[in-house]
C-alpha atoms as a PDB file:
ATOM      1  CA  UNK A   1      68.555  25.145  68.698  1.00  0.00           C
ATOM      2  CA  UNK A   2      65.363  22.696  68.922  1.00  0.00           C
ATOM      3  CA  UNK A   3      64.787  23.367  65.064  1.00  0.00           C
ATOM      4  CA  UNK A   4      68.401  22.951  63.762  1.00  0.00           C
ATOM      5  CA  UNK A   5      68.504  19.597  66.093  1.00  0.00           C
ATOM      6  CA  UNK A   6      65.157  18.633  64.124  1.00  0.00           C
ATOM      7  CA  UNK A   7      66.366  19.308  60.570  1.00  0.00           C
ATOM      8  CA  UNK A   8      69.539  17.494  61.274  1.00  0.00           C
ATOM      9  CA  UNK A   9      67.340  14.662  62.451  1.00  0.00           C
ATOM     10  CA  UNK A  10      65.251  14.633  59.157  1.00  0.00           C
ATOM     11  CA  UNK A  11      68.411  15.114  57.288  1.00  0.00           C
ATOM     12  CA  UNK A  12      69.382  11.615  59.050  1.00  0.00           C
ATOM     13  CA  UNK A  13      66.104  10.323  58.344  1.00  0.00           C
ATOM     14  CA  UNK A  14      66.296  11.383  54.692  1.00  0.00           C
ATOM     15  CA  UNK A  15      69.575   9.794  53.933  1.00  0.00           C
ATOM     16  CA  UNK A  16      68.446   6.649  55.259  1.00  0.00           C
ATOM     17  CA  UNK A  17      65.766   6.694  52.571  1.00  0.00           C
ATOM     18  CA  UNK A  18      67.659   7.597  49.648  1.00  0.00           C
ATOM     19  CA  UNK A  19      69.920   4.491  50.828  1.00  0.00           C
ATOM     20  CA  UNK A  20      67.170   2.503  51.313  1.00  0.00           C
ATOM     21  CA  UNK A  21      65.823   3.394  47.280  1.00  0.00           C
ATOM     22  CA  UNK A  22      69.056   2.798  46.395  1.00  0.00           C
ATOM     23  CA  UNK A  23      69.504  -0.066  47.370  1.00  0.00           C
ATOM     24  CA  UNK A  24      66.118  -1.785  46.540  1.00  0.00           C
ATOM     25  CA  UNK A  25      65.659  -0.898  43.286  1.00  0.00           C
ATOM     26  CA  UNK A  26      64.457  -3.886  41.543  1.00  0.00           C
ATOM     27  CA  UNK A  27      61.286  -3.910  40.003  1.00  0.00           C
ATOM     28  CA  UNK A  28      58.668  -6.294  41.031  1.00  0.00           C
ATOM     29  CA  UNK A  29      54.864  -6.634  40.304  1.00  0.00           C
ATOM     30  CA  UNK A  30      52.652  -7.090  42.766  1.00  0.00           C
ATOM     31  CA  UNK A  31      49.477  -9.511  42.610  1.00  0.00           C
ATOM     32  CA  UNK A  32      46.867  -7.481  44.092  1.00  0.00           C
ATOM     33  CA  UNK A  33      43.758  -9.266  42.804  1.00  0.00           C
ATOM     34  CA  UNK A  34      44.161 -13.153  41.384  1.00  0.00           C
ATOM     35  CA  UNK A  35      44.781 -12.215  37.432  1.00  0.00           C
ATOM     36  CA  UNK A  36      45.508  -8.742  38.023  1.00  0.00           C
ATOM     37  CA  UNK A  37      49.157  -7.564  39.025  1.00  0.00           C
ATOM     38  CA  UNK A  38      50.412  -3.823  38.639  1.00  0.00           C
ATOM     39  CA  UNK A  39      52.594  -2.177  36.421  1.00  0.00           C
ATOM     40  CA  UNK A  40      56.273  -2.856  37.440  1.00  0.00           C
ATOM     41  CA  UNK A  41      57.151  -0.780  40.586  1.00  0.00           C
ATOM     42  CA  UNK A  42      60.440  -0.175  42.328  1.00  0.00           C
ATOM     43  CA  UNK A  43      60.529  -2.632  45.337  1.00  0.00           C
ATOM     44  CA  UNK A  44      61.352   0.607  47.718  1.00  0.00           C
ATOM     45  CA  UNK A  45      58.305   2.152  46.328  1.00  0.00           C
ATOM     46  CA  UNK A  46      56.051  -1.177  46.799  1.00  0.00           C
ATOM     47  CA  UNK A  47      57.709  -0.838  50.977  1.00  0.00           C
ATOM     48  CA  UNK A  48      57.223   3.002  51.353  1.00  0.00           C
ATOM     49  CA  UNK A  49      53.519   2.827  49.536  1.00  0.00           C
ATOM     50  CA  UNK A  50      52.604  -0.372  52.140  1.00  0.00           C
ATOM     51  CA  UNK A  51      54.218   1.367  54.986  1.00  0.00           C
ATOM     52  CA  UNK A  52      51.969   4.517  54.353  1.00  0.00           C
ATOM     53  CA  UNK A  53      49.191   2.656  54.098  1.00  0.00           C
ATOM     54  CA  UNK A  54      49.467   1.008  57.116  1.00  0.00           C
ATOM     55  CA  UNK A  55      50.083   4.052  59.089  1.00  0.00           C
ATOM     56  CA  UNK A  56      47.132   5.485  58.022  1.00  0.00           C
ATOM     57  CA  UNK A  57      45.027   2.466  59.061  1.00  0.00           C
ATOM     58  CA  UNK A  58      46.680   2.522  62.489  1.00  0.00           C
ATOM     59  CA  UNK A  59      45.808   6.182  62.720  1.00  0.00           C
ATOM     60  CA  UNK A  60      42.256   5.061  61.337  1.00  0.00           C
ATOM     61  CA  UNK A  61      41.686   2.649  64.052  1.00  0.00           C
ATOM     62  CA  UNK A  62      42.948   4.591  66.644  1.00  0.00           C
ATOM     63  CA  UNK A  63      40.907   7.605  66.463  1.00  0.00           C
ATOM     64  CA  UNK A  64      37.551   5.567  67.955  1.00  0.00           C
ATOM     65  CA  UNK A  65      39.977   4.767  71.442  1.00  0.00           C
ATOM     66  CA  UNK A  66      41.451   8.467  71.242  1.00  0.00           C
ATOM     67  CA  UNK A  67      37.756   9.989  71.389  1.00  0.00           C
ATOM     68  CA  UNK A  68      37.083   7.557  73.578  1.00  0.00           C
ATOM     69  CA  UNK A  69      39.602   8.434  75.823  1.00  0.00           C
ATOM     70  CA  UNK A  70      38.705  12.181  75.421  1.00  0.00           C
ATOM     71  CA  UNK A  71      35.315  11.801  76.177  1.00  0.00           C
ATOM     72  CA  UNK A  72      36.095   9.690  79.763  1.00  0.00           C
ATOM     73  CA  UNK A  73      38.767  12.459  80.772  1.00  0.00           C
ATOM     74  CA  UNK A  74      36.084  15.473  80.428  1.00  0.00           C
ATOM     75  CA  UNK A  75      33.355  13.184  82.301  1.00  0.00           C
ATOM     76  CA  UNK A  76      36.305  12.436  85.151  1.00  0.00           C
ATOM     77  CA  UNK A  77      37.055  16.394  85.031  1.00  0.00           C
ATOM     78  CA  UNK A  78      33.443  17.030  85.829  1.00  0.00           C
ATOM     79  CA  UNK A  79      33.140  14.408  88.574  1.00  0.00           C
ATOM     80  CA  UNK A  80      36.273  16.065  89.815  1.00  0.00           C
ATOM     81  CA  UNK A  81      35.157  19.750  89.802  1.00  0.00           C
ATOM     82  CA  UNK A  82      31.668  18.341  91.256  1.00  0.00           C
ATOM     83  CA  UNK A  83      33.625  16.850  94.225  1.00  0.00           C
ATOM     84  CA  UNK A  84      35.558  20.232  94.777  1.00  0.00           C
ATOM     85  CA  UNK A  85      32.900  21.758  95.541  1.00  0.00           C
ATOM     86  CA  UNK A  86      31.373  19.061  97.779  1.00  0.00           C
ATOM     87  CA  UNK A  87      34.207  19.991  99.825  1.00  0.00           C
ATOM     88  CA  UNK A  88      33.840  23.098  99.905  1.00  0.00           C
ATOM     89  CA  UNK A  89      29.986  22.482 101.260  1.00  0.00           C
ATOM     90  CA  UNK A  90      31.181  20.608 103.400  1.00  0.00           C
ATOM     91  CA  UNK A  91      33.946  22.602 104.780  1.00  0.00           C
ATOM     92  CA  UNK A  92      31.821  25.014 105.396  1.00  0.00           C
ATOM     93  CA  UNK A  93      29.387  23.043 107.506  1.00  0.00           C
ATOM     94  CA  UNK A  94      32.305  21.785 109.631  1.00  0.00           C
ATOM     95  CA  UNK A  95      33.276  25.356 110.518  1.00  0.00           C
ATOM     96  CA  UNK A  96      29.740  26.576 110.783  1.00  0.00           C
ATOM     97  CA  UNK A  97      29.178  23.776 113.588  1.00  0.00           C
ATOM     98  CA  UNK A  98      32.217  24.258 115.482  1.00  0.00           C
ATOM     99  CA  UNK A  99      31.828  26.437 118.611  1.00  0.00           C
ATOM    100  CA  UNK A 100      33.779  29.339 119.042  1.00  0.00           C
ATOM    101  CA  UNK A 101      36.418  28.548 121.605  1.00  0.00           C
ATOM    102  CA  UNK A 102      35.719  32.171 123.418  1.00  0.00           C
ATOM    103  CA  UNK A 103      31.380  32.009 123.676  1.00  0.00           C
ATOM    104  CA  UNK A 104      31.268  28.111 124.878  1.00  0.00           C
ATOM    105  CA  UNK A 105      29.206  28.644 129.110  1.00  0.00           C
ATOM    106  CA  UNK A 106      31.132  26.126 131.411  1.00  0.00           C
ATOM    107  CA  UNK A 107      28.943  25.101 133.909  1.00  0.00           C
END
């Protein structure tokens, strides 16, 4: 079910891009460098091309925060599992100093 939902939804996407070509299909050159401009391009092309490009550079400037991120969960994780067993210690001391309700000598 999941995977007919998803092709229908890239089906969607798809039709919107054909539309999308079709309907911007003059050509334009685009000035990349003063004196230089590129070979006449489709102007859906020239969209598509920038919008991959700066999807990539997103991704590109995200992966420094994402391994970032990573590396402050796993040291969190540790401090975590170090206070577990903390706990446990002391826990254990708690019960170990108790006295047993039956072996206490009222005087």
């Amino acid at each position: 079910m999941l995977n007919k939902i998803r092709f229908i939804i890239w089906l969607v996407i798809m039709l919107i891009v054909a539309y999308f070509v079709s309907m911007n299909s003059t050509s334009i050159s685009v000035n990349l460098i003063p004196g230089y401009q590129t070979v006449p391009l489709p102007l859906s092309i020239v969209i598509i091309v920038s919008l991959i490009i700066g999807a990539i550079l997103a991704v590109i400037l995200t992966v420094g925060d994402w391994i970032k991120f990573k590396l402050e969960i796993k040291k969190l994780r540790k401090q975590l599992e170090n206070c577990e067993k903390e706990k446990q210690v002391f826990m254990q001391l708690k019960d170990s100093n108790q006295p047993k309700s039956g072996t206490e000598n009222n005087v």
